[in-house]
Every structure is written in structure tokens, then in C-alpha cells.
Protein backbone atom coordinates (compact mmCIF):
# COMPACT_ATOMS: atom_id res chain seq x y z
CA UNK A 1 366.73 101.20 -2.43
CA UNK A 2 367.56 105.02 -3.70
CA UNK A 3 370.06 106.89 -2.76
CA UNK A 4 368.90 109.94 -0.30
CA UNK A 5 370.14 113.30 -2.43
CA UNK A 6 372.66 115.17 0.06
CA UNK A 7 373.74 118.87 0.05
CA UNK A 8 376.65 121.02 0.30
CA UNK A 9 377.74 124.61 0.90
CA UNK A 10 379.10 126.29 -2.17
CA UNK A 11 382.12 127.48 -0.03
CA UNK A 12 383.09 123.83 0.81
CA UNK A 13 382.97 123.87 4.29
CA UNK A 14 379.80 121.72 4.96
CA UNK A 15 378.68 118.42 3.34
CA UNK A 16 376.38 115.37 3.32
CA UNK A 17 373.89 117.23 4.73
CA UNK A 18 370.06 116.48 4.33
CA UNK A 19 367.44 118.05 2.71
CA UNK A 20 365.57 119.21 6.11
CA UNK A 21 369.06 120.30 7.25
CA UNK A 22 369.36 122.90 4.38
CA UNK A 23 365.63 123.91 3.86
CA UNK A 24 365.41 124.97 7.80
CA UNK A 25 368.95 126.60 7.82
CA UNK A 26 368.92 128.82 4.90
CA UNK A 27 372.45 129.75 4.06
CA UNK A 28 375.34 127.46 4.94
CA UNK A 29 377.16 128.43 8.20
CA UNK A 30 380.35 129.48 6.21
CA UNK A 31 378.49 132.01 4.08
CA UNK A 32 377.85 129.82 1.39
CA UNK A 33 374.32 128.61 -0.58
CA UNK A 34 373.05 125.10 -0.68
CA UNK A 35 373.87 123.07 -3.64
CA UNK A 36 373.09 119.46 -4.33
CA UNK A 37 375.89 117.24 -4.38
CA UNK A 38 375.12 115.97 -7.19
CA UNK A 39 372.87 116.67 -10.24
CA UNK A 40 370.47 113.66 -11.06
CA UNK A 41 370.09 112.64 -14.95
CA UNK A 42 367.10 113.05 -16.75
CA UNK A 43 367.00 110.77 -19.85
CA UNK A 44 365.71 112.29 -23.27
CA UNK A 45 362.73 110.04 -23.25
CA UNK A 46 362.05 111.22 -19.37
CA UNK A 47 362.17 114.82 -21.06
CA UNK A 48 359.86 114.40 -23.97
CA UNK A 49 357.50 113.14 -21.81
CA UNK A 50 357.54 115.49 -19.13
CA UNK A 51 357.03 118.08 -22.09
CA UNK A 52 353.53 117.58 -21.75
CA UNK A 53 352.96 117.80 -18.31
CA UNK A 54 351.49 120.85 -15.88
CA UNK A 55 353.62 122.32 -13.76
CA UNK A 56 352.25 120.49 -10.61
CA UNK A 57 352.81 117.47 -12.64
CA UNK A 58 356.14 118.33 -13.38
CA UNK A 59 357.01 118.86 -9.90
CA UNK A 60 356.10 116.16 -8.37
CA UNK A 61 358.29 113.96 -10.84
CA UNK A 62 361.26 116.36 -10.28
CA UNK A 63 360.92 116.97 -6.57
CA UNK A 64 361.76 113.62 -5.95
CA UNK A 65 365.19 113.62 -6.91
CA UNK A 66 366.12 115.84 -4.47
CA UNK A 67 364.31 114.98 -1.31
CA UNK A 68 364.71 111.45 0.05
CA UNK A 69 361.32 108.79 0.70
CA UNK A 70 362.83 109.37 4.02
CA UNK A 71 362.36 112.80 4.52
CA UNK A 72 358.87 113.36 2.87
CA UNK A 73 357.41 110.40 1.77
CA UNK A 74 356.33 110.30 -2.12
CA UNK A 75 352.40 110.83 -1.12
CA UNK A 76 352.79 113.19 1.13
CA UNK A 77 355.08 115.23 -1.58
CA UNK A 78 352.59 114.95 -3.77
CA UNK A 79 349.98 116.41 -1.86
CA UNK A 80 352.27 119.80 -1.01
CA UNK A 81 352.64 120.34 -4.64
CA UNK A 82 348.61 119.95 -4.84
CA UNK A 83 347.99 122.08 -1.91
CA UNK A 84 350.87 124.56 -3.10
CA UNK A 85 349.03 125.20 -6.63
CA UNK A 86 345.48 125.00 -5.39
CA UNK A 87 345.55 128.57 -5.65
CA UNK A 88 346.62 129.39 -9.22
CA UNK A 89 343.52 129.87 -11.58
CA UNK A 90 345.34 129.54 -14.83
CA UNK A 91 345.95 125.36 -15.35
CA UNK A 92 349.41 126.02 -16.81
């Protein structure tokens, strides 16, 4: 089981909230930004090999860590960062 990633305001007055919660609200009701509650680690082996990657690629193993199975399920996270870079004509 992981751990849904939850958010807070910068000015402390809001926490725990989700990552819907803070993508459709944009600031934080006391005037404060977004900020994850906590910062997930990235091992040096997870780094070397994500040295290699695209930036699609690297997305969708980043992404992840900050937005629950819950919320957007792995697949379908996937396929936003696919649909997202479609576009770009230069493959890094």
C-alpha cells in the first residue's frame, strides 16, 4: 500500500490536503502556495538511471510521487504525459 502524497499551504494554515484539492484551487486560501508535505527520496541508483531517460520518461517515474493511485491511476498518468508531449518535435 503507498502512502497518498498530501499538501500544505506555505503560510501554515491548511494541511493534508490532496492533490486534486490543490491543482483545482490554485493558491491556498490564506495567501499561501502549495507545497508537498513532504519531499520523497530518490536513491543514487534511481538517479543514474533516470539520467538516461526522455523527459516524458522522466515524468512519468517522478509524477508518481506526488499524485496518489487514487487520484489518477498509474496508466492513466502515463497517458497525460504522452498526450502532453505529443506535440514537441525535438525527442529530448
Amino acid at each position: 500500500m503507498t502512502i497518498a502524497m498530501k499538501y500544505l499551504s506555505t503560510h501554515g494554515k491548511e494541511s493534508g490536503l490532496s492533490f486534486e484539492r490543490v491543482l483545482l484551487s490554485g493558491y491556498a486560501e490564506d495567501g499561501g502556495i502549495y507545497f508537498p508535505e513532504s519531499i520523497p527520496k530518490v536513491s543514487i541508483d534511481e538517479l543514474r538511471q533516470w539520467s538516461g531517460l526522455s523527459y516524458p520518461e522522466l515524468m512519468k517515474n517522478i509524477l508518481p510521487a506526488f499524485i496518489s493511485e487514487d487520484e489518477i491511476p498509474r496508466a492513466d498518468l502515463d497517458g497525460i504525459v504522452d498526450r502532453a508531449f505529443r506535440r514537441f518535435s525535438d525527442p529530448k
